[in-house]
N, C-alpha and C. Protein backbone atom coordinates (compact mmCIF):
# COMPACT_ATOMS: atom_id res chain seq x y z
N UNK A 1 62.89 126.40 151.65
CA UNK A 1 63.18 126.61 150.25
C UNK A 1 61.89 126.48 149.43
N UNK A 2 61.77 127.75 148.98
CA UNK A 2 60.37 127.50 147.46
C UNK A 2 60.39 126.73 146.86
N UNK A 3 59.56 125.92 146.31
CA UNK A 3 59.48 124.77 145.42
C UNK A 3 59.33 125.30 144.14
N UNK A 4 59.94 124.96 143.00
CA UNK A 4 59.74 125.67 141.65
C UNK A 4 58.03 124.69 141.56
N UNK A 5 57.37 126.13 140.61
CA UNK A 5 56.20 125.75 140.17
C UNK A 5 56.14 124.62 138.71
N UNK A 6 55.26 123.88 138.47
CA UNK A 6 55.35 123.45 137.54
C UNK A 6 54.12 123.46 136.59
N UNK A 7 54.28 124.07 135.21
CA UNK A 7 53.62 124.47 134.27
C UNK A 7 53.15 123.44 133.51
N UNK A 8 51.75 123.45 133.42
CA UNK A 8 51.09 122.29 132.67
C UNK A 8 51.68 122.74 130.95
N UNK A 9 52.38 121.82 130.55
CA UNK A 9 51.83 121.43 128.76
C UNK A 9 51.17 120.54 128.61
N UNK A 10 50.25 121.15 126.70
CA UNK A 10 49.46 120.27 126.42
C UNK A 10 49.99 120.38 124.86
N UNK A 11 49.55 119.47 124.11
CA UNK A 11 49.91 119.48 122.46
C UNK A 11 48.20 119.63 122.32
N UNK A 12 48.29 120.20 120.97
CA UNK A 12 46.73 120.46 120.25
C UNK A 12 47.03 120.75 119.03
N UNK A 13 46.20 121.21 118.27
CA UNK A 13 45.87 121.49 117.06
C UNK A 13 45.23 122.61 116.69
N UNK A 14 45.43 123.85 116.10
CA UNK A 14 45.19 125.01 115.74
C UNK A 14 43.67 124.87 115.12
N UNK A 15 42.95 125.32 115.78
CA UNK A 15 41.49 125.76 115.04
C UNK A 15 41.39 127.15 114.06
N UNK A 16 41.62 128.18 115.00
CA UNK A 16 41.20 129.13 114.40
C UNK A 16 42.32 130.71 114.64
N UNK A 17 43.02 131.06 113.99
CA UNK A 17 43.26 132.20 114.29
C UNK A 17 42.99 133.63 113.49
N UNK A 18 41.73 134.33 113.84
CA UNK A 18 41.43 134.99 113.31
C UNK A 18 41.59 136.31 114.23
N UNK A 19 42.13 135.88 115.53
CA UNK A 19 42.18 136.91 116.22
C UNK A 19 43.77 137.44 116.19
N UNK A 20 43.83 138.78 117.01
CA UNK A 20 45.39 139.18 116.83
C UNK A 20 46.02 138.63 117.95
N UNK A 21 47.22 138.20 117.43
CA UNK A 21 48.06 137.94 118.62
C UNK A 21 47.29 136.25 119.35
N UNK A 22 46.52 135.72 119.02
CA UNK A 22 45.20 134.57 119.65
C UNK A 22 45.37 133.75 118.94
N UNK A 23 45.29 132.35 119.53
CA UNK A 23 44.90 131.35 118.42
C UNK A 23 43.81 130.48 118.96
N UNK A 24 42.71 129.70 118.73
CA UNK A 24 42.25 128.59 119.69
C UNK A 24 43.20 127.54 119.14
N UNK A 25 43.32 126.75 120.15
CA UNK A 25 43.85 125.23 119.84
C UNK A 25 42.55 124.28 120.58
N UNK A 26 42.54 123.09 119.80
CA UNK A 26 41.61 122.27 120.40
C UNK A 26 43.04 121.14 120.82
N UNK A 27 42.43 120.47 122.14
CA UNK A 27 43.45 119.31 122.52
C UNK A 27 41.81 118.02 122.69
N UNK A 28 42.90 117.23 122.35
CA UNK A 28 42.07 115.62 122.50
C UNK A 28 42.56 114.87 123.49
N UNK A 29 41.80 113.85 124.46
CA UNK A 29 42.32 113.53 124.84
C UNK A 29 40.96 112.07 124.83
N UNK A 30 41.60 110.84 124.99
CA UNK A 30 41.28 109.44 125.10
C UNK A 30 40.83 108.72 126.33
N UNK A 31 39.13 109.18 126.82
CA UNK A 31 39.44 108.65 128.24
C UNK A 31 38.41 107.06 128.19
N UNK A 32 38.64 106.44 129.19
CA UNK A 32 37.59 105.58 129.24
C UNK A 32 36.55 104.83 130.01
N UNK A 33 35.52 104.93 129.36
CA UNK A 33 34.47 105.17 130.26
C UNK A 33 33.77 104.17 131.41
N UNK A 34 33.05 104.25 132.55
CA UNK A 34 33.55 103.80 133.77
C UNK A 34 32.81 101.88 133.77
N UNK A 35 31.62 102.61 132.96
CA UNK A 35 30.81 101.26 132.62
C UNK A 35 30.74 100.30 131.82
N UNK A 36 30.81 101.14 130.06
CA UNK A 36 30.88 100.18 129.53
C UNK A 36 32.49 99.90 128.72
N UNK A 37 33.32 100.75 129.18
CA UNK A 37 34.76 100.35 129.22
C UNK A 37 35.16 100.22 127.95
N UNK A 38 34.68 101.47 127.15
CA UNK A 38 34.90 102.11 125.71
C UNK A 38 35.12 103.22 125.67
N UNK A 39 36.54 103.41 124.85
CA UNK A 39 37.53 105.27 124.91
C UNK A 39 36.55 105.95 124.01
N UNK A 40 36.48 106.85 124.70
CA UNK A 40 35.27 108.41 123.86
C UNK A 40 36.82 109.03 123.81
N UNK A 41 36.50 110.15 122.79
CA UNK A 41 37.44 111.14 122.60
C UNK A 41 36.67 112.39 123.17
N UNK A 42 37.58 113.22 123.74
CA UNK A 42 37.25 114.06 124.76
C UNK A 42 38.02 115.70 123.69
N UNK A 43 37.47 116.49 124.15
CA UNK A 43 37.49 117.70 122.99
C UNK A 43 38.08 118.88 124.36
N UNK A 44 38.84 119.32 124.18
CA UNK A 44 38.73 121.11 125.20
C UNK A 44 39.54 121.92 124.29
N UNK A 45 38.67 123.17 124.32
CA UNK A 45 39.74 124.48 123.34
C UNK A 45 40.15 125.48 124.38
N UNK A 46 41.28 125.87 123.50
CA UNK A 46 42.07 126.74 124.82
C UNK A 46 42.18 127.96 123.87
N UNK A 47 41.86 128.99 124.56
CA UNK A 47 42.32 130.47 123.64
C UNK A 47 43.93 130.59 124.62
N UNK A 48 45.12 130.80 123.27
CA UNK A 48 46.53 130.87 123.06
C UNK A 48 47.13 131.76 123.11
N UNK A 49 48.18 132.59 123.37
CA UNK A 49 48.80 133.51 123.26
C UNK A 49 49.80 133.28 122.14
N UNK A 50 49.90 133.67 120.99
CA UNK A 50 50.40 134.00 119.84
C UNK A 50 51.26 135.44 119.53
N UNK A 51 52.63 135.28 120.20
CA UNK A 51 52.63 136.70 120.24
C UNK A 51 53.27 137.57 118.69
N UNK A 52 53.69 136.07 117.93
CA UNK A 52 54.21 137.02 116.67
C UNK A 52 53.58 136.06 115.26
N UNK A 53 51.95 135.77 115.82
CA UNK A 53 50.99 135.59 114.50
C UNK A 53 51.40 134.51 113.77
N UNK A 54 52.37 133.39 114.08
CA UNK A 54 52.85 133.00 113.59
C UNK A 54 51.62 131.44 113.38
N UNK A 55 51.14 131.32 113.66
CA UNK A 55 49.88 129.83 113.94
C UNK A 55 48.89 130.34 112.98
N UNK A 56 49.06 128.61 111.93
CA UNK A 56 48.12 128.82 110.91
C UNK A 56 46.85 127.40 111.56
N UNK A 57 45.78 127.83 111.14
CA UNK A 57 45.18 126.67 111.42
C UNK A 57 45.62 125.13 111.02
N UNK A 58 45.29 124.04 111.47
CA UNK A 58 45.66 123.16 111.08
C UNK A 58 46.87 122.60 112.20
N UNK A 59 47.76 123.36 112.38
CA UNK A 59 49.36 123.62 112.82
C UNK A 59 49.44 122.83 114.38
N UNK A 60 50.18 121.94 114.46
CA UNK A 60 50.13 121.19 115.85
C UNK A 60 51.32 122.09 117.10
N UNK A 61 50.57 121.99 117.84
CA UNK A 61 51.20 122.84 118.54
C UNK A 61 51.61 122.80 119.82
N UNK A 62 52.47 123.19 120.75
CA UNK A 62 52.86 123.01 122.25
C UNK A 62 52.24 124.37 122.78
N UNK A 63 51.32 124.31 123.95
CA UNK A 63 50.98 125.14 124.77
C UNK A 63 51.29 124.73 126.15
N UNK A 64 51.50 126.21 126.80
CA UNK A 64 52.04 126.08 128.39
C UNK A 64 50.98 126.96 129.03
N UNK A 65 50.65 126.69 130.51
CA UNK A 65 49.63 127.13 130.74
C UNK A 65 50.66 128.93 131.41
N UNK A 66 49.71 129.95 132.02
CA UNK A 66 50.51 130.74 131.99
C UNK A 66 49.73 132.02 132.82
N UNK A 67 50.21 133.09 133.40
CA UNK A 67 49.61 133.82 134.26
C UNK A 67 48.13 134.14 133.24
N UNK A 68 47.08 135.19 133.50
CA UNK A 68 46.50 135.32 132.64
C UNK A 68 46.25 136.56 132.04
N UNK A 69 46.23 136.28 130.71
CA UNK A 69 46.49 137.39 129.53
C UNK A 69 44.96 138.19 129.48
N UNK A 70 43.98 137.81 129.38
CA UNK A 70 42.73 138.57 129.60
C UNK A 70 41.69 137.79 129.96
N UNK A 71 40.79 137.61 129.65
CA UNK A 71 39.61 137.08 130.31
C UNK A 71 39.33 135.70 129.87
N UNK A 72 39.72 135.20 128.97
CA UNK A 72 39.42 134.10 128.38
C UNK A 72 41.09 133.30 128.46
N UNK A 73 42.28 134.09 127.84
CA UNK A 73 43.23 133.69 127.59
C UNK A 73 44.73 133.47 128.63
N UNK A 74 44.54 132.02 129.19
CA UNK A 74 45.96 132.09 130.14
C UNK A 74 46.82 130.76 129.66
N UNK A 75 46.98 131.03 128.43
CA UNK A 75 47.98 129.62 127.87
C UNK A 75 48.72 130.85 126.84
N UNK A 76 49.91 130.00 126.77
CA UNK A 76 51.15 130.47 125.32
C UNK A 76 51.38 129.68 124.66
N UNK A 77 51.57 129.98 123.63
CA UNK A 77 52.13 128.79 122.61
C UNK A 77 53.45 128.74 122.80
N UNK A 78 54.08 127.62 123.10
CA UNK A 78 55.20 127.60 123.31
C UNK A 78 56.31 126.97 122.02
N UNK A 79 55.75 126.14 121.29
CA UNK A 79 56.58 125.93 119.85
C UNK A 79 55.77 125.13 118.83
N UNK A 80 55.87 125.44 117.32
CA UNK A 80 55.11 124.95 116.47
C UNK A 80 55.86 123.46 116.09
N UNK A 81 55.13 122.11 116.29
CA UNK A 81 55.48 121.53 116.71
C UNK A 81 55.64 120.97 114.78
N UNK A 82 54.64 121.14 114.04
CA UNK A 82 54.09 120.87 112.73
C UNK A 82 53.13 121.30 112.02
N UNK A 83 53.66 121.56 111.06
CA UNK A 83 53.22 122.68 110.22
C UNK A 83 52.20 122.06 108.81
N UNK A 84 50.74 123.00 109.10
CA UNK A 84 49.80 122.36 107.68
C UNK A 84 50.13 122.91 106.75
N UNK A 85 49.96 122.21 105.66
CA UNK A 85 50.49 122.67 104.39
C UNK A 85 49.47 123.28 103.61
């Protein structure tokens, strides 16, 4: 029996959508470090699949990771989690 696959989510925060259908999201994440045993904040941007434009910057968001859409882009936005005003 196949094992169902399982799809990474991540939550982030809308940087930029100036592209069509695209959004970047930046995600943070809290790691800590090996020596002197102080959390750095850790930065990665993900280009999004946006398929109905709906992501304003600011906008917190659920992404799923996902086959890949073009060269840069293999995540979807999967729901706007909160909305900037």
């Amino acid at each position: 029996m196949a094992e169902k696959s399982r799809k990474l989510e991540l939550l982030g925060v809308v940087t930029s959508d100036k592209m069509d259908k695209t959004v970047v999201v930046t995600v943070e994440r809290m790691e800590k470090h090996p020596v002197f045993e102080k959390y750095i904040r850790r930065r990665a941007r993900f280009k999004a699949h946006d398929e109905r434009n709906e992501c304003r910057p600011g906008d917190k968001v659920l992404i799923r990771e996902c086959r890949p859409l073009s060269k840069d882009k293999s995540w979807r936005v999967v729901k706007i989690l909160e909305r900037q005003e």
